[in-house]
PDB file of N, CA and C in Angstrom:
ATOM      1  N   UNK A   1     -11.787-189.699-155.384  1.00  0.00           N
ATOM      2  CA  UNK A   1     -11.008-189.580-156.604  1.00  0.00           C
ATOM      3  C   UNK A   1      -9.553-189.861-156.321  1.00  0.00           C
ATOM      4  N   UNK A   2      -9.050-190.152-157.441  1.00  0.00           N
ATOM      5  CA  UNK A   2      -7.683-190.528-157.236  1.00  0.00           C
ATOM      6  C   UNK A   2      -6.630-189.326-156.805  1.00  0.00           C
ATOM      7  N   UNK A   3      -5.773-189.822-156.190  1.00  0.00           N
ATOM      8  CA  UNK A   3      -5.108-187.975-155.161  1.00  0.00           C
ATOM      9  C   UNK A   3      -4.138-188.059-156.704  1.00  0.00           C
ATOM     10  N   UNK A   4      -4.279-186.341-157.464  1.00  0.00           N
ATOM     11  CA  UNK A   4      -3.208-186.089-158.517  1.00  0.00           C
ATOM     12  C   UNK A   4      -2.786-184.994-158.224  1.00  0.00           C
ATOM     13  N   UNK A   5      -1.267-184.811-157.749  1.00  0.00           N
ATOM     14  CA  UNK A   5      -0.792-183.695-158.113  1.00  0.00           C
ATOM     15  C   UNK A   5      -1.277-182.173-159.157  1.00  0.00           C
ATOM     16  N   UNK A   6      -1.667-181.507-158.581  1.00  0.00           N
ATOM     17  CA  UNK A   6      -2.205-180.158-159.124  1.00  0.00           C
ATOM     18  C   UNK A   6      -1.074-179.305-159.266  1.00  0.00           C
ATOM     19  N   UNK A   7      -0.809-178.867-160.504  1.00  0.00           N
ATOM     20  CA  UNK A   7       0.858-178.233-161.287  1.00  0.00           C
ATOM     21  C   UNK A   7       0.426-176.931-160.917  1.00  0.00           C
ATOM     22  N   UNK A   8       1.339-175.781-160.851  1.00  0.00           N
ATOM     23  CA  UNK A   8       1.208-174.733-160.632  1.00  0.00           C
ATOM     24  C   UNK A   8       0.518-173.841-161.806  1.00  0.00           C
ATOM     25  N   UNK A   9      -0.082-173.007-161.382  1.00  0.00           N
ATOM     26  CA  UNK A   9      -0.920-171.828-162.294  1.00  0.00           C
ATOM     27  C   UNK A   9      -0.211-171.709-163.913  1.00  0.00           C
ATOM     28  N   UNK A  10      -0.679-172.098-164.716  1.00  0.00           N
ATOM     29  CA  UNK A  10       0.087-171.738-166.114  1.00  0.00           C
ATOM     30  C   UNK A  10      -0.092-169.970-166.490  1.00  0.00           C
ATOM     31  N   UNK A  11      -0.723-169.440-165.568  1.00  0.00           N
ATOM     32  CA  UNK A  11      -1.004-168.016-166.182  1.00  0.00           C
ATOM     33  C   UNK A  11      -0.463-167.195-164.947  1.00  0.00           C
ATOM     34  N   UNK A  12       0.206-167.551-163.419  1.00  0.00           N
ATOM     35  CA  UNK A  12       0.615-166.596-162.592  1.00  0.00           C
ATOM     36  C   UNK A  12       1.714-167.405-161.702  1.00  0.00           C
ATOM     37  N   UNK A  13       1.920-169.076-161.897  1.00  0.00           N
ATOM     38  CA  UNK A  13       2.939-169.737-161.636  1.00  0.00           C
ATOM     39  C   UNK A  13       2.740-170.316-160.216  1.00  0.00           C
ATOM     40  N   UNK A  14       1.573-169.367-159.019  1.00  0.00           N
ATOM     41  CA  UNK A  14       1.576-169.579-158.335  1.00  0.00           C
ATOM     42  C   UNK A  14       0.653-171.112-157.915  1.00  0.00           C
ATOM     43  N   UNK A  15       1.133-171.770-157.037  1.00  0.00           N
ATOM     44  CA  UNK A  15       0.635-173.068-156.289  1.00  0.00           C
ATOM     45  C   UNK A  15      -0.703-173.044-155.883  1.00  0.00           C
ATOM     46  N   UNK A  16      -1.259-171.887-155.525  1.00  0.00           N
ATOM     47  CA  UNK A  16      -2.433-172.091-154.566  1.00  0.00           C
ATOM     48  C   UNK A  16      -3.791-172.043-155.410  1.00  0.00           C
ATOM     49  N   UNK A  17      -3.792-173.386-156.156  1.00  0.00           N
ATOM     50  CA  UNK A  17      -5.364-173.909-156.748  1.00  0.00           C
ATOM     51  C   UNK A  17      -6.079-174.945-156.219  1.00  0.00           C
ATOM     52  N   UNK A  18      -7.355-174.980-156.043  1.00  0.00           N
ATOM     53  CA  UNK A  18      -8.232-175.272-155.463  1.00  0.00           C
ATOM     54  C   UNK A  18      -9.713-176.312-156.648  1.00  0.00           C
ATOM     55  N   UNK A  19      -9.986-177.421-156.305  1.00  0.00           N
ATOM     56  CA  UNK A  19     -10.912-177.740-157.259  1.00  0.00           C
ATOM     57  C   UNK A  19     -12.124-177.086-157.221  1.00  0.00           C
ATOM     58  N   UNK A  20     -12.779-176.601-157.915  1.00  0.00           N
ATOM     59  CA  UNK A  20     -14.023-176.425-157.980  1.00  0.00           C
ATOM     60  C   UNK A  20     -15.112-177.091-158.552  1.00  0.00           C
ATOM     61  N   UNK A  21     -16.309-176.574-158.453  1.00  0.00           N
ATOM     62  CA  UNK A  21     -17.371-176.921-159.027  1.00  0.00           C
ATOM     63  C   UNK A  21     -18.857-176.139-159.394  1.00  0.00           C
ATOM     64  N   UNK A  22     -19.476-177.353-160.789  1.00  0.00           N
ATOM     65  CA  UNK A  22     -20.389-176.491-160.172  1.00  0.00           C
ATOM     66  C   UNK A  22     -21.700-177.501-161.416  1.00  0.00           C
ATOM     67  N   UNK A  23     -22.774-177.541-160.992  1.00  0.00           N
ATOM     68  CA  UNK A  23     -23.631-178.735-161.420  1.00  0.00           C
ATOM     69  C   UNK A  23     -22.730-179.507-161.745  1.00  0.00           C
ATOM     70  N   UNK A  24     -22.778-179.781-162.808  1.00  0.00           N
ATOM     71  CA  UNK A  24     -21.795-181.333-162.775  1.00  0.00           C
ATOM     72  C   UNK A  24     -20.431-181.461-163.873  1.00  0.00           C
ATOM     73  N   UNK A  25     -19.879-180.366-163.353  1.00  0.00           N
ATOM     74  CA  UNK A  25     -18.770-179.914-163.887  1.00  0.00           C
ATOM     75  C   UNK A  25     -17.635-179.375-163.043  1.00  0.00           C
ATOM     76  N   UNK A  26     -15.676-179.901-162.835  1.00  0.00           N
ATOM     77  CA  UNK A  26     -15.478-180.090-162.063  1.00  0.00           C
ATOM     78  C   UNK A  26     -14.391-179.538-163.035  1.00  0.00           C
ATOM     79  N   UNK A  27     -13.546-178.394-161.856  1.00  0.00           N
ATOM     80  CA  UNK A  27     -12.850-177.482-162.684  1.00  0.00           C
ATOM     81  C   UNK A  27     -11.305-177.075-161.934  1.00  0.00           C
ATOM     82  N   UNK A  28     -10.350-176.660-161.933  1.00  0.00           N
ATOM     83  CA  UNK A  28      -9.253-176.038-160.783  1.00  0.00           C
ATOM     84  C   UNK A  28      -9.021-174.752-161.394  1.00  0.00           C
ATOM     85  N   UNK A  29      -9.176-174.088-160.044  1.00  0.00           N
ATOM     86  CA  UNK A  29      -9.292-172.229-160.217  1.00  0.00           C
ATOM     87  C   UNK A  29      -8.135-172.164-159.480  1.00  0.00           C
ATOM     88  N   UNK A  30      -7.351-170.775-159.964  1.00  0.00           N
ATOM     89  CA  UNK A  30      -6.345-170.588-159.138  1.00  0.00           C
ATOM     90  C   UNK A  30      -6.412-169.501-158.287  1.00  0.00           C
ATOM     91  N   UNK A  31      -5.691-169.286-157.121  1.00  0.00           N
ATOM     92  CA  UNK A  31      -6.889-168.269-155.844  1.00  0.00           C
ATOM     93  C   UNK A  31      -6.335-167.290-156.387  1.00  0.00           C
ATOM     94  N   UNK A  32      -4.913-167.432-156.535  1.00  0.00           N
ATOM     95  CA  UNK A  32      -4.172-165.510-156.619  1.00  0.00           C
ATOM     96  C   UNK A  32      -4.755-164.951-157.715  1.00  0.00           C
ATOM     97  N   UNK A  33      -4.706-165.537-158.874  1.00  0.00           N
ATOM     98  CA  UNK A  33      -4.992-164.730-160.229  1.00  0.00           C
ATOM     99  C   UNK A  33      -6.161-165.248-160.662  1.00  0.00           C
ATOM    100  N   UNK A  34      -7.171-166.219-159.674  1.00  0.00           N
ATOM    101  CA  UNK A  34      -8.858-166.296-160.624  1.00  0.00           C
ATOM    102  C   UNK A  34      -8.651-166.991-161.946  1.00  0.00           C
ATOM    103  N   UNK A  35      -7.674-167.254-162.312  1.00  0.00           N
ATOM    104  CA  UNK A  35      -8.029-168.260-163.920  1.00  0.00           C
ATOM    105  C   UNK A  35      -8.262-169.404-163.456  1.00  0.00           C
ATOM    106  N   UNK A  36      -9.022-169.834-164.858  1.00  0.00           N
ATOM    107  CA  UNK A  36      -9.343-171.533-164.434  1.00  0.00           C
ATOM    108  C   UNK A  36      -9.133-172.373-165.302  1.00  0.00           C
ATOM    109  N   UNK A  37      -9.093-173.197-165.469  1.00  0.00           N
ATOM    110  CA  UNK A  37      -8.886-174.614-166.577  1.00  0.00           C
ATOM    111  C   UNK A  37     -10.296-175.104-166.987  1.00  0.00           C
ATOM    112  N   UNK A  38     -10.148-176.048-167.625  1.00  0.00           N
ATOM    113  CA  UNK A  38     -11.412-176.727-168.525  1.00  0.00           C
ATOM    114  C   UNK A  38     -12.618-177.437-167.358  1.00  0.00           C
ATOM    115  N   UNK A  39     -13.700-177.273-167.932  1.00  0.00           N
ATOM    116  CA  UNK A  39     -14.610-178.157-167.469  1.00  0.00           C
ATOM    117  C   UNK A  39     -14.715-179.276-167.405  1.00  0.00           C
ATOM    118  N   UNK A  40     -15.096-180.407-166.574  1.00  0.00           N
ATOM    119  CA  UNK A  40     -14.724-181.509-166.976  1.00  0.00           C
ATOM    120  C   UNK A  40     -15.864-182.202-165.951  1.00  0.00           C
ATOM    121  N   UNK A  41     -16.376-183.236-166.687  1.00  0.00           N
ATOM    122  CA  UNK A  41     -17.437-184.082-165.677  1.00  0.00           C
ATOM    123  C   UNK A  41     -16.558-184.961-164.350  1.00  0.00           C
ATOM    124  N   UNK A  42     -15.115-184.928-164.940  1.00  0.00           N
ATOM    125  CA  UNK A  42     -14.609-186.075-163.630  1.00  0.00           C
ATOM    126  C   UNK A  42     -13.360-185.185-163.085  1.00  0.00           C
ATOM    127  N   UNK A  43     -13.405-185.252-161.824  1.00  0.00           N
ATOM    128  CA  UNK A  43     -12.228-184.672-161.342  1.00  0.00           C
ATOM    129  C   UNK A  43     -10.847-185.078-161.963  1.00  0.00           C
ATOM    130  N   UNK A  44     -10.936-185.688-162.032  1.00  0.00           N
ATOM    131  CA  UNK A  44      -9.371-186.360-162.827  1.00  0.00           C
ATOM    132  C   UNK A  44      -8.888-185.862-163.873  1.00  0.00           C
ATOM    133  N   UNK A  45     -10.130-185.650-164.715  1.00  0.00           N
ATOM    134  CA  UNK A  45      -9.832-184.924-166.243  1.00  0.00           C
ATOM    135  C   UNK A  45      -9.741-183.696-165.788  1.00  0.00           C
ATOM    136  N   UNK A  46     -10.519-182.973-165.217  1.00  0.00           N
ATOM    137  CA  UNK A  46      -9.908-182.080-164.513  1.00  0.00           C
ATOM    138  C   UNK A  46      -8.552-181.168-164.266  1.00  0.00           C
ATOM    139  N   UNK A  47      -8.173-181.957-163.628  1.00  0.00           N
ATOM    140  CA  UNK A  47      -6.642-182.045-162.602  1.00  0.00           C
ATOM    141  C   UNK A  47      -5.776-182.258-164.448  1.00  0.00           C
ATOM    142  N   UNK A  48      -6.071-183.160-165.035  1.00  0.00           N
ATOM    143  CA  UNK A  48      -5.182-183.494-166.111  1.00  0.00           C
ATOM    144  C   UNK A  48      -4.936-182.314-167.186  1.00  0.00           C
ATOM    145  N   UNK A  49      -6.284-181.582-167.629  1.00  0.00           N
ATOM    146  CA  UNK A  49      -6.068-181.174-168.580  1.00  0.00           C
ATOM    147  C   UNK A  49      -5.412-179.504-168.058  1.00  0.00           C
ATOM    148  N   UNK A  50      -5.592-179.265-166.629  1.00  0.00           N
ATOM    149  CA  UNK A  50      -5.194-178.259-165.954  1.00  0.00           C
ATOM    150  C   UNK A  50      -3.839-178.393-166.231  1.00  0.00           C
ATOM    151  N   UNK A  51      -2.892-179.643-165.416  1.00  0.00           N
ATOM    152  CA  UNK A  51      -1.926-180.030-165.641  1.00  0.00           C
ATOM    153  C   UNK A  51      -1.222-179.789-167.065  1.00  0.00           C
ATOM    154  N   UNK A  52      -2.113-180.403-167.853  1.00  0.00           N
ATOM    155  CA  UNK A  52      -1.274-179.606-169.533  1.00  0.00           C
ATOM    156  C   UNK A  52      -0.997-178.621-169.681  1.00  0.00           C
ATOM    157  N   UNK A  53      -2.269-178.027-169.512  1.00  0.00           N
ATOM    158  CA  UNK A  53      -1.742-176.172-170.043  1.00  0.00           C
ATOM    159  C   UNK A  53      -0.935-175.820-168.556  1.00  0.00           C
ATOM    160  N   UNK A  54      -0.599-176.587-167.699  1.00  0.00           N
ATOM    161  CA  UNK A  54       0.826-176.200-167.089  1.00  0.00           C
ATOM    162  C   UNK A  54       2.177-176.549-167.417  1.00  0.00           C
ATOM    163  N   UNK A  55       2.129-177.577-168.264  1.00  0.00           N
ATOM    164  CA  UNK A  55       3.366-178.046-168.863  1.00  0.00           C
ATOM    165  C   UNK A  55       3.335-177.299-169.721  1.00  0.00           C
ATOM    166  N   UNK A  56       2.202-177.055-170.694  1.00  0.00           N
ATOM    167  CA  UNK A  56       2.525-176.043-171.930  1.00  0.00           C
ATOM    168  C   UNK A  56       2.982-175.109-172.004  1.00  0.00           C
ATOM    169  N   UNK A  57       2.719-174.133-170.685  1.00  0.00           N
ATOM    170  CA  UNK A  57       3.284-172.872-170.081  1.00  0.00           C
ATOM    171  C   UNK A  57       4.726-172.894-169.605  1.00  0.00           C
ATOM    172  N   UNK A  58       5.306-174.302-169.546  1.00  0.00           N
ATOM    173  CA  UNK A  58       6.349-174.246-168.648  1.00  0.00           C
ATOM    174  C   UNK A  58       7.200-174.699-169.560  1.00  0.00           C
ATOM    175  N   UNK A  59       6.901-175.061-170.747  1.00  0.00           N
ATOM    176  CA  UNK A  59       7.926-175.133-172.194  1.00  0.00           C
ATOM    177  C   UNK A  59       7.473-174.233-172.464  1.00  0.00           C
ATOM    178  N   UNK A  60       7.068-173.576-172.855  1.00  0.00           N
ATOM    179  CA  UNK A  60       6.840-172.050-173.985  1.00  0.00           C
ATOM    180  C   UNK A  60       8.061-170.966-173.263  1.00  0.00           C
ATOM    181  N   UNK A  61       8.077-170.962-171.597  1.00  0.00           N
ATOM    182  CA  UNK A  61       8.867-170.398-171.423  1.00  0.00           C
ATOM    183  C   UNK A  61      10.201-170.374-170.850  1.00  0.00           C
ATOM    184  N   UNK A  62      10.432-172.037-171.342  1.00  0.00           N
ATOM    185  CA  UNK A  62      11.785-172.306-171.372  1.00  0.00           C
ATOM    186  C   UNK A  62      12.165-172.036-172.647  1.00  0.00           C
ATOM    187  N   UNK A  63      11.613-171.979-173.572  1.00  0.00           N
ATOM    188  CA  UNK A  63      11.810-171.870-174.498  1.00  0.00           C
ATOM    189  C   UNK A  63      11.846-170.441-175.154  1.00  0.00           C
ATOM    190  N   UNK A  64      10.956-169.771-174.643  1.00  0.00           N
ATOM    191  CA  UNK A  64      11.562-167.978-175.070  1.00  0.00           C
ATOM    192  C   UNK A  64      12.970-168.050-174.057  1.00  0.00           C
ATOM    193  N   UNK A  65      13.329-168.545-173.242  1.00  0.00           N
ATOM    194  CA  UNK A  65      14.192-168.069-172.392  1.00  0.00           C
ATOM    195  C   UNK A  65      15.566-168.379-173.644  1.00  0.00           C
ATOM    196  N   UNK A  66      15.458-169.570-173.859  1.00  0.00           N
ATOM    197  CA  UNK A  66      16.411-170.235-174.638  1.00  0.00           C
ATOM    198  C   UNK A  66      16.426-169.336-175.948  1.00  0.00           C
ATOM    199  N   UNK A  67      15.261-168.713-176.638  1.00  0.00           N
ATOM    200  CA  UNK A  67      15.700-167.869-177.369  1.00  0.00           C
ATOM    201  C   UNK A  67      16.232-166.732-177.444  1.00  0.00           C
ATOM    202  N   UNK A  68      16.205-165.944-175.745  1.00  0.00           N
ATOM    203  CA  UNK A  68      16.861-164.837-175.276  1.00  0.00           C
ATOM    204  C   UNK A  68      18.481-165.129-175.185  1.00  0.00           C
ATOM    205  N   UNK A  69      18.743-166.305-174.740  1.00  0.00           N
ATOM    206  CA  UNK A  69      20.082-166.606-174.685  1.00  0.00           C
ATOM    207  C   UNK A  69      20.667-166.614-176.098  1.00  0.00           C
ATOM    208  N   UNK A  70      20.674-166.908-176.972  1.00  0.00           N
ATOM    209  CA  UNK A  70      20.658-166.962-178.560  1.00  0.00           C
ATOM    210  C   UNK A  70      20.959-165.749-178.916  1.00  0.00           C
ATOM    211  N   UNK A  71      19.775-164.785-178.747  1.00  0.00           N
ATOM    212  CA  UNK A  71      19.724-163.613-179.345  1.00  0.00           C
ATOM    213  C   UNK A  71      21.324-163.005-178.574  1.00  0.00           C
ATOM    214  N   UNK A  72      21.602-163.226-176.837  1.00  0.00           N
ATOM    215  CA  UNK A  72      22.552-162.785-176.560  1.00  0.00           C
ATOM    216  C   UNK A  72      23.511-162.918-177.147  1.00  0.00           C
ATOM    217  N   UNK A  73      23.853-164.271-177.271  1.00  0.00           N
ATOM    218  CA  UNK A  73      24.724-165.082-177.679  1.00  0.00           C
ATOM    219  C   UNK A  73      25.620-164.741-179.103  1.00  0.00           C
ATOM    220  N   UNK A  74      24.247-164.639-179.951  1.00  0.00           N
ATOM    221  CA  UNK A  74      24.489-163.708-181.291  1.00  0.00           C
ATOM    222  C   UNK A  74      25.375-162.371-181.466  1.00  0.00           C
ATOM    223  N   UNK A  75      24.777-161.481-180.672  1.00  0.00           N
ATOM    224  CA  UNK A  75      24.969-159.779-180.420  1.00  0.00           C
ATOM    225  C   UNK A  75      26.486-160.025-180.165  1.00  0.00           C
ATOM    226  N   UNK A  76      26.476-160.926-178.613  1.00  0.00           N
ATOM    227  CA  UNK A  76      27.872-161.031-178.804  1.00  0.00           C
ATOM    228  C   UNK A  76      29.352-161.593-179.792  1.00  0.00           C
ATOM    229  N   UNK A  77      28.914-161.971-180.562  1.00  0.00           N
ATOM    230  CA  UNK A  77      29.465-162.607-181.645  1.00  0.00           C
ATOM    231  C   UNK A  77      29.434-161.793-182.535  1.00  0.00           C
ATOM    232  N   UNK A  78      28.571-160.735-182.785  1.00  0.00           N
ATOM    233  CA  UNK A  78      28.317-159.534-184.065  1.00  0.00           C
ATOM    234  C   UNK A  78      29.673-158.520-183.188  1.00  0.00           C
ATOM    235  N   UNK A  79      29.519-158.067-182.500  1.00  0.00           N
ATOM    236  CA  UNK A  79      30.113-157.320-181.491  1.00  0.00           C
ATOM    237  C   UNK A  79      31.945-157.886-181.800  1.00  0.00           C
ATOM    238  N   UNK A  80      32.200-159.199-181.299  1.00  0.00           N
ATOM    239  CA  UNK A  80      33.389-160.093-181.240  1.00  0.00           C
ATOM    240  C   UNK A  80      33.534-159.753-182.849  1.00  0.00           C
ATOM    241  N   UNK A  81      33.199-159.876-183.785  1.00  0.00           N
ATOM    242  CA  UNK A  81      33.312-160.037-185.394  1.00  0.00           C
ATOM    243  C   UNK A  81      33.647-158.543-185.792  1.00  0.00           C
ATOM    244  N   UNK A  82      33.069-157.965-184.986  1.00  0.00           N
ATOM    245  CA  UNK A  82      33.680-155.955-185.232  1.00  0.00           C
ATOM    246  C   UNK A  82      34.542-155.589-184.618  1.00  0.00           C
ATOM    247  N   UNK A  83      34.885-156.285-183.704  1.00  0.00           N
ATOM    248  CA  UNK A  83      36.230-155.889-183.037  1.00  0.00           C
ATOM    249  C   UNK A  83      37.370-156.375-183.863  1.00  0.00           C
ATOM    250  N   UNK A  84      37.050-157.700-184.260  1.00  0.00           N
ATOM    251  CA  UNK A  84      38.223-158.790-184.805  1.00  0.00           C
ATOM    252  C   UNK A  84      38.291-158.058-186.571  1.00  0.00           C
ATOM    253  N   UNK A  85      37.500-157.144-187.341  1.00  0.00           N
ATOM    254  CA  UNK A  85      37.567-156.327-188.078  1.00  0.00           C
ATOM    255  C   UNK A  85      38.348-155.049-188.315  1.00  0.00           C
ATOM    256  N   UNK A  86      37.796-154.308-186.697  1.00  0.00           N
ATOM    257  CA  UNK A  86      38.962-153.563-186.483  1.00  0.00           C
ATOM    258  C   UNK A  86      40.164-153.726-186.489  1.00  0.00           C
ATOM    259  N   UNK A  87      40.507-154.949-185.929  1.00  0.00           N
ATOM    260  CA  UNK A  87      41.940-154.745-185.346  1.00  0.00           C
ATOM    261  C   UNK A  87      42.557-155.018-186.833  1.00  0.00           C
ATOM    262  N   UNK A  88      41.929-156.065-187.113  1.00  0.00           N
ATOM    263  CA  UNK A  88      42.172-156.357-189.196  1.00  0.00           C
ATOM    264  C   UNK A  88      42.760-155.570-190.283  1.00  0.00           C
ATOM    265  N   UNK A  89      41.936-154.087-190.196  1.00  0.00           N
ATOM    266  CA  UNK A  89      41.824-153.058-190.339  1.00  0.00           C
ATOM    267  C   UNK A  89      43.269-152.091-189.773  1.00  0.00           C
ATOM    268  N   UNK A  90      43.285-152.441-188.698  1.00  0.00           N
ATOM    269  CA  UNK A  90      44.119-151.153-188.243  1.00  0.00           C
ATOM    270  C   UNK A  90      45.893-152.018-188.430  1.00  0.00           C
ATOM    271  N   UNK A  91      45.732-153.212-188.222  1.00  0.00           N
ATOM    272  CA  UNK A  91      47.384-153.979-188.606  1.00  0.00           C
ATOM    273  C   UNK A  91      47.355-154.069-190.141  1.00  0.00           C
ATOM    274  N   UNK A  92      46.478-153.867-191.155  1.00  0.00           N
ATOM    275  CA  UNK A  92      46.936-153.336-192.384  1.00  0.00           C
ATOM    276  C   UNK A  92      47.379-152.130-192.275  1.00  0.00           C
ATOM    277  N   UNK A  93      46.784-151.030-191.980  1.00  0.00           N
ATOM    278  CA  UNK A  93      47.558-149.946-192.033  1.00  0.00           C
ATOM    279  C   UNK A  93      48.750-149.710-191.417  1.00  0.00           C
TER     280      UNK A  93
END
């Protein structure tokens, strides 16, 4: 089969997956955490569709990350907007 890069675990991140098998179905398990990816008659499809749900995993959580920054981002600006109130507040009086 053609040599394809095998992406890291979408469910524990870690590297160490291994192809498997079994009658005529050809699969990549991952050793640390035991999950596995799709069945597939050809190793290739295999390796590929494993590969997706590793990219999928690896935007989903760039992407909560990017929404944690936001949410920071926000707070601090609610925070900055009550201060800049106060002081508003207190040079009228």
């Amino acid at each position: 089969f053609m040599a394809t890069r095998i992406e890291p675990c979408p469910f524990c991140g870690t590297e160490h997956n291994h192809i498997s098998h079994n009658m005529l179905a050809f699969f990549v398990v991952c050793q640390h955490c035991n999950s596995s990816g799709p069945r597939r008659r050809q190793v290739e499809l295999a390796i590929k569709d494993w590969n997706q749900l590793s990219a999928s995993q690896q935007q989903s959580e760039q992407s909560n990350q990017r929404n944690l920054q936001i949410q920071a981002l926000l707070s601090q600006l609610q925070t900055l907007e009550t201060e800049v109130l106060n002081v508003i507040c207190e040079a009228e009086n």
